[in-house]
Protein backbone atom coordinates (compact mmCIF):
# COMPACT_ATOMS: atom_id res chain seq x y z
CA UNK A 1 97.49 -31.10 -71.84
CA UNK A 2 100.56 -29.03 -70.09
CA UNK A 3 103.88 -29.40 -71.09
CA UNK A 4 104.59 -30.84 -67.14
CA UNK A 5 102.27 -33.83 -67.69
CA UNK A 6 103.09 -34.78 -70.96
CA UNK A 7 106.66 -34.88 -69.83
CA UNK A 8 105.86 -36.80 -66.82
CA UNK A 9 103.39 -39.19 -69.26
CA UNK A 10 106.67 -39.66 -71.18
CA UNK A 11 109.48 -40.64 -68.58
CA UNK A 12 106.87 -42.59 -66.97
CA UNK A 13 105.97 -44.90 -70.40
CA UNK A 14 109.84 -44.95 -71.03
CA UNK A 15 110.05 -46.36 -67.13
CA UNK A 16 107.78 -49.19 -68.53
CA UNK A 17 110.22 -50.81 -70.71
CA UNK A 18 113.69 -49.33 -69.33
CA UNK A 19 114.16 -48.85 -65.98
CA UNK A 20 117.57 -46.86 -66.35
CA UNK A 21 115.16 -44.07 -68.49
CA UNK A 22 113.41 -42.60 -65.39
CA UNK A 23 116.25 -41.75 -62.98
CA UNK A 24 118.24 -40.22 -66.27
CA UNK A 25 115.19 -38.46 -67.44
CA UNK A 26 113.46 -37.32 -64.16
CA UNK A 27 117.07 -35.58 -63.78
CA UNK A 28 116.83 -33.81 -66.68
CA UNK A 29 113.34 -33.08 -66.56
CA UNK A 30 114.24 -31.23 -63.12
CA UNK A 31 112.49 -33.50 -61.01
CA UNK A 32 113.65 -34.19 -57.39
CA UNK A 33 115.33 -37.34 -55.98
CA UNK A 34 111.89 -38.25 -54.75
CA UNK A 35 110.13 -37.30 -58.41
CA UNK A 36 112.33 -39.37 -60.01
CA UNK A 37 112.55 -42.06 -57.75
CA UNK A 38 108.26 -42.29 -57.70
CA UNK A 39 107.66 -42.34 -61.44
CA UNK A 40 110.87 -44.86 -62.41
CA UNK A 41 109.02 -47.11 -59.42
CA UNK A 42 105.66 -46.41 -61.21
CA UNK A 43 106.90 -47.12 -64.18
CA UNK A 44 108.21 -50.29 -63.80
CA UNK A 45 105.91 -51.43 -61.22
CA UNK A 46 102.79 -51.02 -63.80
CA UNK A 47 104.45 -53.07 -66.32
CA UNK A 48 105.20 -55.64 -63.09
CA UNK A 49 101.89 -56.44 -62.78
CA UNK A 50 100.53 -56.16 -66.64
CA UNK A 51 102.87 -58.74 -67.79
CA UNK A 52 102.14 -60.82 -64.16
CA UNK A 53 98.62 -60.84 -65.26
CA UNK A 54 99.25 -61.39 -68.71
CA UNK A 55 102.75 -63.02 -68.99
CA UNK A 56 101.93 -67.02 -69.41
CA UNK A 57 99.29 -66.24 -72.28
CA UNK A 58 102.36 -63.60 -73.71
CA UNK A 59 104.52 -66.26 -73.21
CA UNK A 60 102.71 -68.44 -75.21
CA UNK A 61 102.00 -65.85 -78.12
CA UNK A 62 105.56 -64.86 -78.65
CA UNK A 63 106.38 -68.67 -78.68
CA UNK A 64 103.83 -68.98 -81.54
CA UNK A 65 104.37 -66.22 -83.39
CA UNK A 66 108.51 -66.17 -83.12
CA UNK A 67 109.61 -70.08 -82.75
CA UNK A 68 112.38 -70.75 -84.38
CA UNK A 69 114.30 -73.73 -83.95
CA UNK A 70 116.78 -72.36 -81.32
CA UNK A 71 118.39 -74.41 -78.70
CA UNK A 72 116.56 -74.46 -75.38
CA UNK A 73 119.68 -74.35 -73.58
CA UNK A 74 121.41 -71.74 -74.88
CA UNK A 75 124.35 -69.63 -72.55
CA UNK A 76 122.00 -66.98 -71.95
CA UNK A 77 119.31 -69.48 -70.65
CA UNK A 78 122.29 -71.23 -68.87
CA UNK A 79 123.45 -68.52 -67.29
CA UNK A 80 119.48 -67.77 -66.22
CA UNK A 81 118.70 -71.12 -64.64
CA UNK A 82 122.18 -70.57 -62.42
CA UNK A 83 120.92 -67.50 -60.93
CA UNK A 84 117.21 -68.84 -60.59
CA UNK A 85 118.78 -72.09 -58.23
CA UNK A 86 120.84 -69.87 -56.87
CA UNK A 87 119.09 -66.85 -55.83
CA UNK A 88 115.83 -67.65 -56.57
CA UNK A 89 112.84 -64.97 -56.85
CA UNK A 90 114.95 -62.21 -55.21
CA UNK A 91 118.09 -62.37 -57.32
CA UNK A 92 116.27 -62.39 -60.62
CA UNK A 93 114.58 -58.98 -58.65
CA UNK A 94 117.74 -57.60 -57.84
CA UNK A 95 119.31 -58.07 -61.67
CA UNK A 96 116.28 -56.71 -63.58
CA UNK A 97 116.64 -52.87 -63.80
CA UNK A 98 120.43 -53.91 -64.29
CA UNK A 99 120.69 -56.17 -66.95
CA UNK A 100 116.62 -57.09 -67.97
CA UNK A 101 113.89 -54.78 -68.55
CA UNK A 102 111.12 -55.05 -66.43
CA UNK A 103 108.93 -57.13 -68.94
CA UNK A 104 112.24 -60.01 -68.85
CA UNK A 105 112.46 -59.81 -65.15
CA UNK A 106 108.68 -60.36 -64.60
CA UNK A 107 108.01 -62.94 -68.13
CA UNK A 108 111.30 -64.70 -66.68
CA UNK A 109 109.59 -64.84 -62.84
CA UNK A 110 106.33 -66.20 -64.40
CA UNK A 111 108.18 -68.91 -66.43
CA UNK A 112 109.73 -70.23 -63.36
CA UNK A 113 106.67 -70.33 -61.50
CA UNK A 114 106.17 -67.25 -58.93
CA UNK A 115 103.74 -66.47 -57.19
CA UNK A 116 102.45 -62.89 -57.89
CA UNK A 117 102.52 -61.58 -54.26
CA UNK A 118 106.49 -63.15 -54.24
CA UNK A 119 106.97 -61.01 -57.71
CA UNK A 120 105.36 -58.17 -56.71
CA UNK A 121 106.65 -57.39 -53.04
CA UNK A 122 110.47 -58.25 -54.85
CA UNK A 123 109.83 -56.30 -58.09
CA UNK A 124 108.66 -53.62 -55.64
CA UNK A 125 111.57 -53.31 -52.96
CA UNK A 126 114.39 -54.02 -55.37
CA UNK A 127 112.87 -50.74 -57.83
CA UNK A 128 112.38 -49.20 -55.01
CA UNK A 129 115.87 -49.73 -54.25
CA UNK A 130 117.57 -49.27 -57.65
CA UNK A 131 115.44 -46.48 -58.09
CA UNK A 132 116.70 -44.70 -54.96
CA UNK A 133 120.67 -45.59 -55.90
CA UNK A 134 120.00 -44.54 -59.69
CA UNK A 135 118.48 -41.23 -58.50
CA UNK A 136 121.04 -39.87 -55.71
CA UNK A 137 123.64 -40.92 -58.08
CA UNK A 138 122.64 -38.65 -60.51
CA UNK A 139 121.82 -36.14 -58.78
CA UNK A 140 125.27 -36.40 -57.15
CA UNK A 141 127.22 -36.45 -60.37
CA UNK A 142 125.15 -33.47 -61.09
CA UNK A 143 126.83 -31.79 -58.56
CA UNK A 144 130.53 -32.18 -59.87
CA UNK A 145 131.33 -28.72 -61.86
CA UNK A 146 132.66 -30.39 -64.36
CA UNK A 147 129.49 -31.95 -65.55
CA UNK A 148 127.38 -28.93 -64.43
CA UNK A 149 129.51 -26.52 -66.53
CA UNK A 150 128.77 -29.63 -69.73
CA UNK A 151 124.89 -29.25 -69.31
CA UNK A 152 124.99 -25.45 -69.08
């Protein structure tokens, strides 16, 4: 394999679990806006729709295998229900390459009940979106001398 893929192979797994990994790494790498922006989407989009396919019989595993006797309404599970009533499908989008990863954004969809097509077209535009903010920002802070002069 060449050195180009196996680097690509690796931002793009990273992009799987942490969205913030493939506009820091793409930069680094020395890919483009557009490079970076294409395999952070790819990234997180693939594990969109493994754990959409998979994410109720995950659900249940994880329950099994990890249930402890923890409160079900707990101030992180609070605090997920708000933004669920209040935003519904596309806020939950919006706050997953934030503050989840994409397999909590998409497990948390499927435990409320999405449909696929609603979690897919919102998964999609709102990494699509992130994705394009993440990557000019970079790129852009890039640019000051200070930080160019850091990274040599």
């Amino acid at each position: 394999m060449s050195e180009s893929l196996i680097t690509f192979l690796g931002i793009y797994f990273l992009s799987l679990f942490k969205f913030i990994a493939g506009p820091v790494l793409g930069s680094a790498a020395g890919y483009g806006v557009l490079g970076s922006i294409m395999v952070t989407v790819g990234g997180m989009m693939t594990s969109v729709f493994l754990f959409t396919l998979i994410g109720s019989k995950f659900k249940k595993f994880l329950k099994l295998r990890f249930d402890k006797e923890k409160p079900i309404f707990s101030k992180k599970n609070r605090t997920l229900v708000k933004v669920w009533k209040k935003y519904g499908e596309v806020g939950i989008a919006i706050i997953t390459p934030l503050v989840l990863t994409p397999i909590g954004g998409t497990l948390i969809m499927v435990s409320f009940g999405a449909k696929k097509r609603h979690i897919y077209l919102n998964m999609l535009l709102s990494s699509l979106f992130w994705a394009t903010v993440f990557c000019l920002s970079i790129d852009q802070i890039l640019q000051i001398p200070f930080f160019s002069n850091l990274l040599g």
